[in-house]
N, C-alpha and C. Protein backbone atom coordinates (compact mmCIF):
# COMPACT_ATOMS: atom_id res chain seq x y z
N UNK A 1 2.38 -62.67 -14.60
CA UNK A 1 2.96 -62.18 -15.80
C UNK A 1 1.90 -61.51 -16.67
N UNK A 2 2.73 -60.44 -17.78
CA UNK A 2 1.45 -60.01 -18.16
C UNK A 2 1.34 -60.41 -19.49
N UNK A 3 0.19 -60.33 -20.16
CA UNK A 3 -0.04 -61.28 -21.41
C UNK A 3 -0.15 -59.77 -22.67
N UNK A 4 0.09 -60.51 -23.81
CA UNK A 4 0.29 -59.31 -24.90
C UNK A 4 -1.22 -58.73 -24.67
N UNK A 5 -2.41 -59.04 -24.22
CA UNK A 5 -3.60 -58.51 -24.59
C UNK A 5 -3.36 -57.26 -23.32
N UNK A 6 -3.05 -58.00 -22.14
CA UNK A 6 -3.25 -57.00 -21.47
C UNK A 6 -2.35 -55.64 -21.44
N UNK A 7 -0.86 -55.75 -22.22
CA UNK A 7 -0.08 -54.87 -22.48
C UNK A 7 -0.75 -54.36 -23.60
N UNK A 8 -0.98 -54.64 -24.36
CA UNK A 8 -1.91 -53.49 -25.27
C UNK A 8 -2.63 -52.55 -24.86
N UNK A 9 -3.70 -53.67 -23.81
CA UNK A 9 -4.52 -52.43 -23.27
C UNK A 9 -4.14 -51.17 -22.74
N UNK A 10 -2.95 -51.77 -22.07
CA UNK A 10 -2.04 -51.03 -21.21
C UNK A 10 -1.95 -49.68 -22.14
N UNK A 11 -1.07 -50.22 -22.96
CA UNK A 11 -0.84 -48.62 -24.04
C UNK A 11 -1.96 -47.59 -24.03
N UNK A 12 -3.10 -48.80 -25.20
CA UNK A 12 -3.95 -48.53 -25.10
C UNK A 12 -4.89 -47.11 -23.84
N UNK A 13 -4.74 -47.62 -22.88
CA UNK A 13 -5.24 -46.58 -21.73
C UNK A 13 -4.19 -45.26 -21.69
N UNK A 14 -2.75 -45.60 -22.00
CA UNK A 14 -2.23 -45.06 -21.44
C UNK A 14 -1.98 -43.63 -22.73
N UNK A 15 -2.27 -44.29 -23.86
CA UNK A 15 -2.82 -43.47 -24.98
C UNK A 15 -4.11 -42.20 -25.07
N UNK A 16 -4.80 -42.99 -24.33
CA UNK A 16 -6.29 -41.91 -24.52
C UNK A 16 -6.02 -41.43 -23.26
N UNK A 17 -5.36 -41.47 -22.15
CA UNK A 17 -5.31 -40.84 -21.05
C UNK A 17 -4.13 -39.86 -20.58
N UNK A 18 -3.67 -40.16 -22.15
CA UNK A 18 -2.21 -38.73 -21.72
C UNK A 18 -2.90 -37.55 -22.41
N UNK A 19 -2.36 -36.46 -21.97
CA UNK A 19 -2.38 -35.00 -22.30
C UNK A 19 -2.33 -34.66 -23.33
N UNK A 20 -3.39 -33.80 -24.31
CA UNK A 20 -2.62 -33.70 -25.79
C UNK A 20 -1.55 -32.39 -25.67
N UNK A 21 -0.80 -33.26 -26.48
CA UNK A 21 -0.21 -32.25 -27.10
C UNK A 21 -0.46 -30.71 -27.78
N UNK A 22 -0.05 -29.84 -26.83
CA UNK A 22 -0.59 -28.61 -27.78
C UNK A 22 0.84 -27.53 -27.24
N UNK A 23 1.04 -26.43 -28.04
CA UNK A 23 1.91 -25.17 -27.25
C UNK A 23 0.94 -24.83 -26.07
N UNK A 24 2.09 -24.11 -25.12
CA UNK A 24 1.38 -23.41 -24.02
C UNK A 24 0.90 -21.97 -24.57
N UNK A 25 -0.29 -21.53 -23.68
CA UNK A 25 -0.69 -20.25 -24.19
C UNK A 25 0.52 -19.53 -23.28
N UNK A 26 1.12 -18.57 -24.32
CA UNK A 26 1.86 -17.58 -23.82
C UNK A 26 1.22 -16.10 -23.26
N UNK A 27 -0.15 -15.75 -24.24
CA UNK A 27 -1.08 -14.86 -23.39
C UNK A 27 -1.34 -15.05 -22.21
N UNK A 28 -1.96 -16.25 -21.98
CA UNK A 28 -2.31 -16.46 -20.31
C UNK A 28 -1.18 -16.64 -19.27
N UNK A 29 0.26 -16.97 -20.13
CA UNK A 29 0.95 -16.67 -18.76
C UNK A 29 1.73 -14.98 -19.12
N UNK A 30 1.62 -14.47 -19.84
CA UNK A 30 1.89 -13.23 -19.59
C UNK A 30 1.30 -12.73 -18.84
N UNK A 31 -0.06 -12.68 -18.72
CA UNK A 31 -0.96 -12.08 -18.05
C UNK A 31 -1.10 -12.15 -16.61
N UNK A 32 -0.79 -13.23 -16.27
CA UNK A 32 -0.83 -13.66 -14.93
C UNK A 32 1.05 -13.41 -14.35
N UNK A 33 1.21 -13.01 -14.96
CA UNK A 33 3.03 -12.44 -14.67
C UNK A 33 3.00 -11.08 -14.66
N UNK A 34 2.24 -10.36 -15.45
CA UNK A 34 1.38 -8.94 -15.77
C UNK A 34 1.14 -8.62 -13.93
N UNK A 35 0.07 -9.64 -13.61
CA UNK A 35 -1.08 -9.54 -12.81
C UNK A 35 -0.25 -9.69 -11.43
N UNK A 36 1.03 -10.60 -11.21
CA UNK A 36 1.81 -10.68 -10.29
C UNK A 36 2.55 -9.01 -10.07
N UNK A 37 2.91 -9.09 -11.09
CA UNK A 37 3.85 -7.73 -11.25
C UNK A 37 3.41 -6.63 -10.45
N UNK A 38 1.84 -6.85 -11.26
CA UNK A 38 1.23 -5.22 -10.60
C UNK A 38 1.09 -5.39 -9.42
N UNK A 39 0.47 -6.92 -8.67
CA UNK A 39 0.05 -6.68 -7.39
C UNK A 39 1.19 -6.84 -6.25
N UNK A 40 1.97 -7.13 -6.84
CA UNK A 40 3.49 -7.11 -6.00
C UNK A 40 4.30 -4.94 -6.09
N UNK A 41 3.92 -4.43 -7.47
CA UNK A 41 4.12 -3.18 -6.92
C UNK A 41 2.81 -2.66 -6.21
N UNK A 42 1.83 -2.83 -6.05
CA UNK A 42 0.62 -2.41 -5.40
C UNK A 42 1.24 -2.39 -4.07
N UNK A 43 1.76 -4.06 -3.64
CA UNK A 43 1.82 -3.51 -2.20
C UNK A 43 2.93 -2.82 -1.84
N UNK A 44 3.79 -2.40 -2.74
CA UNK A 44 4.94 -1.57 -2.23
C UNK A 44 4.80 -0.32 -2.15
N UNK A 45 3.79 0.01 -3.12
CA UNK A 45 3.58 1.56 -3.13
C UNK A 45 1.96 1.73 -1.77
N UNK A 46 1.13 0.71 -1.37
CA UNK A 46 0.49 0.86 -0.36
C UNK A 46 1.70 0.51 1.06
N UNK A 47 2.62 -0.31 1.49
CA UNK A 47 3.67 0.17 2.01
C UNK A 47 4.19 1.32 2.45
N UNK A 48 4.83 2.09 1.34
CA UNK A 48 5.27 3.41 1.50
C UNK A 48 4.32 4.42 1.51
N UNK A 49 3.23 4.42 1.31
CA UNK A 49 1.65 5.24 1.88
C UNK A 49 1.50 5.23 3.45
N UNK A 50 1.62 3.75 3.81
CA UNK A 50 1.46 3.68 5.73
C UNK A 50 2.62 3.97 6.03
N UNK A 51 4.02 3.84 5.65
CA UNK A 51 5.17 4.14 6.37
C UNK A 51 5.31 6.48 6.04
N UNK A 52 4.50 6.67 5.07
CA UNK A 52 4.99 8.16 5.05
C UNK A 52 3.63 9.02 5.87
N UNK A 53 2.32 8.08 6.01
CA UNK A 53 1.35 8.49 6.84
C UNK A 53 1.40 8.71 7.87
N UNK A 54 2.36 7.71 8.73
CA UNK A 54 2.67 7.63 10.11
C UNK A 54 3.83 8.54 10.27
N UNK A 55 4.76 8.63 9.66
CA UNK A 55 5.29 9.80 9.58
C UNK A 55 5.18 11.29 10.20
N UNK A 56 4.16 11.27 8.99
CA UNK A 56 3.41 12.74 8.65
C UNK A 56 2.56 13.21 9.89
N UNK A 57 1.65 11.46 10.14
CA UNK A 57 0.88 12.03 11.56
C UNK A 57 1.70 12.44 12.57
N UNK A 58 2.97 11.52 13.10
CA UNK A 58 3.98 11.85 13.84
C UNK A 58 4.08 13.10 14.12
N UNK A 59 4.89 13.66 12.91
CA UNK A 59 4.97 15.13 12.55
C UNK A 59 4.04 16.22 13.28
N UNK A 60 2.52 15.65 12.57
CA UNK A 60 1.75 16.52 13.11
C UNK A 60 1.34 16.92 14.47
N UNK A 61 1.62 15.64 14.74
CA UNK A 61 0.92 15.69 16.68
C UNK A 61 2.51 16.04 17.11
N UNK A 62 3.62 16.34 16.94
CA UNK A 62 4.79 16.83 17.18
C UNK A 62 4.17 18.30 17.40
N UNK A 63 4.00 18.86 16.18
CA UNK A 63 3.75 20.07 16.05
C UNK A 63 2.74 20.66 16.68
N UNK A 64 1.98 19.99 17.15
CA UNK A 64 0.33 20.18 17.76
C UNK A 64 0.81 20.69 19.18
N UNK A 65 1.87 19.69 19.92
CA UNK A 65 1.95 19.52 21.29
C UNK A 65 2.93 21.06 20.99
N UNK A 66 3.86 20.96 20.27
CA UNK A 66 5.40 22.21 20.52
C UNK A 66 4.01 23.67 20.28
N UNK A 67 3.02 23.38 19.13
CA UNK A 67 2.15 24.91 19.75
C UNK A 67 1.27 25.18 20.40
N UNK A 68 0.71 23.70 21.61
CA UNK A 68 0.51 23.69 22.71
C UNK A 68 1.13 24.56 23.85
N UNK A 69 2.43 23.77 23.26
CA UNK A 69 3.53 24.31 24.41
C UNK A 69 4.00 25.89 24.46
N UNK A 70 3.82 26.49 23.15
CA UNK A 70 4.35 27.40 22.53
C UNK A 70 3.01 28.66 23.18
N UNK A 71 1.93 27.61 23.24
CA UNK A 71 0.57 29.16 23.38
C UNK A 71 0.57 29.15 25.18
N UNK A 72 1.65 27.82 25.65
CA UNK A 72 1.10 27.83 27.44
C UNK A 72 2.52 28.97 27.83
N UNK A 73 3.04 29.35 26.58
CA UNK A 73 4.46 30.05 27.38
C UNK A 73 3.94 31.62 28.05
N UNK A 74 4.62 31.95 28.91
CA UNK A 74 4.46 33.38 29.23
C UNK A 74 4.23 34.47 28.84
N UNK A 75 5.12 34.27 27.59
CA UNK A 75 6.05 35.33 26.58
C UNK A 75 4.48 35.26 25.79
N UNK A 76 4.25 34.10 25.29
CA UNK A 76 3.33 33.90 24.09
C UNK A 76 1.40 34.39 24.72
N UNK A 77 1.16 34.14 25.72
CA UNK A 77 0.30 34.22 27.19
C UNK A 77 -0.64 35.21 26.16
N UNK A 78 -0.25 36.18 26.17
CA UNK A 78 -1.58 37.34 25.62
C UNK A 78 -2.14 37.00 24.09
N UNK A 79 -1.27 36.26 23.40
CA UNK A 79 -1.61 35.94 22.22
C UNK A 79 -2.43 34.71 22.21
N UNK A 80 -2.32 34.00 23.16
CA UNK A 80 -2.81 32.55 23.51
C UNK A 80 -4.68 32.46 23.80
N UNK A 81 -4.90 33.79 24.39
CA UNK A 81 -5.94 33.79 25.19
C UNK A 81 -6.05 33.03 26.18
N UNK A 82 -7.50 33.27 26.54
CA UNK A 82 -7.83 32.47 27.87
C UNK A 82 -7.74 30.96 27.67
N UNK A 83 -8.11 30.81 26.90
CA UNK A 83 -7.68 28.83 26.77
C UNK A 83 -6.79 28.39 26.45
N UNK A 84 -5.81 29.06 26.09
CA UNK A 84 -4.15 28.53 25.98
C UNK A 84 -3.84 27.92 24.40
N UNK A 85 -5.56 28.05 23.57
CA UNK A 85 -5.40 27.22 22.35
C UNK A 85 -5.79 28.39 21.07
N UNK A 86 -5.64 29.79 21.45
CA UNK A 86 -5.75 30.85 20.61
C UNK A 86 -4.90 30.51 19.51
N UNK A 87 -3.69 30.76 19.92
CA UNK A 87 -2.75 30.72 18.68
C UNK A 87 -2.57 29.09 18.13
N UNK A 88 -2.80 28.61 18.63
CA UNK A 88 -2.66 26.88 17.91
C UNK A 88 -3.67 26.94 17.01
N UNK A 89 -5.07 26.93 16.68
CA UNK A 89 -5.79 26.72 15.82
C UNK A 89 -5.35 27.50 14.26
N UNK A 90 -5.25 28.49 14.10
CA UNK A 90 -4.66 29.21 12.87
C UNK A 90 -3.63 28.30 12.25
N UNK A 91 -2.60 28.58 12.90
CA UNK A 91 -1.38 28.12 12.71
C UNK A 91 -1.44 26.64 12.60
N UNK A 92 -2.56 25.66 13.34
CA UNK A 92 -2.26 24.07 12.83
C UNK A 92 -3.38 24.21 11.34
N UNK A 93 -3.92 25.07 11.51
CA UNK A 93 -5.01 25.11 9.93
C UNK A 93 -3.92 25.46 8.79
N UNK A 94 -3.23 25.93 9.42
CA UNK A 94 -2.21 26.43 8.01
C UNK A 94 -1.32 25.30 7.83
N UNK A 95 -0.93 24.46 8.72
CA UNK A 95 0.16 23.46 8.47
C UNK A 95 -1.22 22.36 8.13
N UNK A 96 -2.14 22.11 8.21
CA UNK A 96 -2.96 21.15 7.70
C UNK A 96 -3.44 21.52 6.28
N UNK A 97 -3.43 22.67 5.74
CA UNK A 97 -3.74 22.95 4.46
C UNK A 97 -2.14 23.14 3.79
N UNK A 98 -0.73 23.29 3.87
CA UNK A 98 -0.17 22.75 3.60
C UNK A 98 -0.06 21.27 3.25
N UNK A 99 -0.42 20.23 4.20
CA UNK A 99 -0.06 18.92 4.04
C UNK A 99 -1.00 18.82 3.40
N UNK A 100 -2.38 19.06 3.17
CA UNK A 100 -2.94 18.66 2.17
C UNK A 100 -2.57 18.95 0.82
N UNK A 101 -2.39 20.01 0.50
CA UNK A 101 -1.62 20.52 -0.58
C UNK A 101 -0.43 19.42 -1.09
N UNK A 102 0.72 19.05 0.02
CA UNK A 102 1.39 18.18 -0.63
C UNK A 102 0.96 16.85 -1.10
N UNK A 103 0.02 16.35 -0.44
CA UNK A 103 -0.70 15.00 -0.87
C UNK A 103 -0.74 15.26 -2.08
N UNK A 104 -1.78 16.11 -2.36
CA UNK A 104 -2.64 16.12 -3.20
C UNK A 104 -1.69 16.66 -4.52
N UNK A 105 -0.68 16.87 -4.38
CA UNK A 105 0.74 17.18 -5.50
C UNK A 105 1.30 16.14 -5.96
N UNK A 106 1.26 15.13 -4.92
CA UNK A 106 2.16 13.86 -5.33
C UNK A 106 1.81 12.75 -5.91
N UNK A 107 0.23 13.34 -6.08
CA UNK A 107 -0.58 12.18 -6.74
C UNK A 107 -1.17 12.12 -7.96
């Protein structure tokens, strides 16, 4: 059983060992709700960066191979030259300074 001394103490401890009382800082949890926010749109907009990159590369090596294909044709043959990669270089410099161009618009 317990005796009044030792229930005092009891309080006693249980007094100096609770939490004071104070308000919560509302700065520090804004901030860290702030700090969620941003890094939760961070990764959505780094997301849609790798999903429109791969894309784009897609695209490009699409286009690389069709004016591959386009400089090995018959028709195309004299314009191609001897290495078959005459007319591809111009023409992928121009679609690569395009896409740079759009990057560099959207940002």
């Amino acid at each position: 059983m317990t005796t009044p001394d030792e229930r005092e103490t009891d309080a006693l401890l249980a007094a100096m060992l609770a939490p004071a009382v104070r308000p919560g800082d509302r700065g520090f949890a804004g901030g860290v709700e702030r700090a969620i926010d941003a890094q939760t749109a961070y990764a959505r907009a780094r997301g849609r960066f790798w999903r429109s990159f791969a894309f784009e590369a897609l695209a490009v090596g699409a286009l690389l191979v069709a004016l591959w294909l386009l400089s090995s044709a018959p028709l195309l043959a004299p314009y191609a030259g001897s290495a078959h990669w005459g007319l591809a270089p111009p023409l992928l410099l121009i679609l690569l300074l395009w896409f740079g161009t759009q990057r560099w618009r959207q940002t």
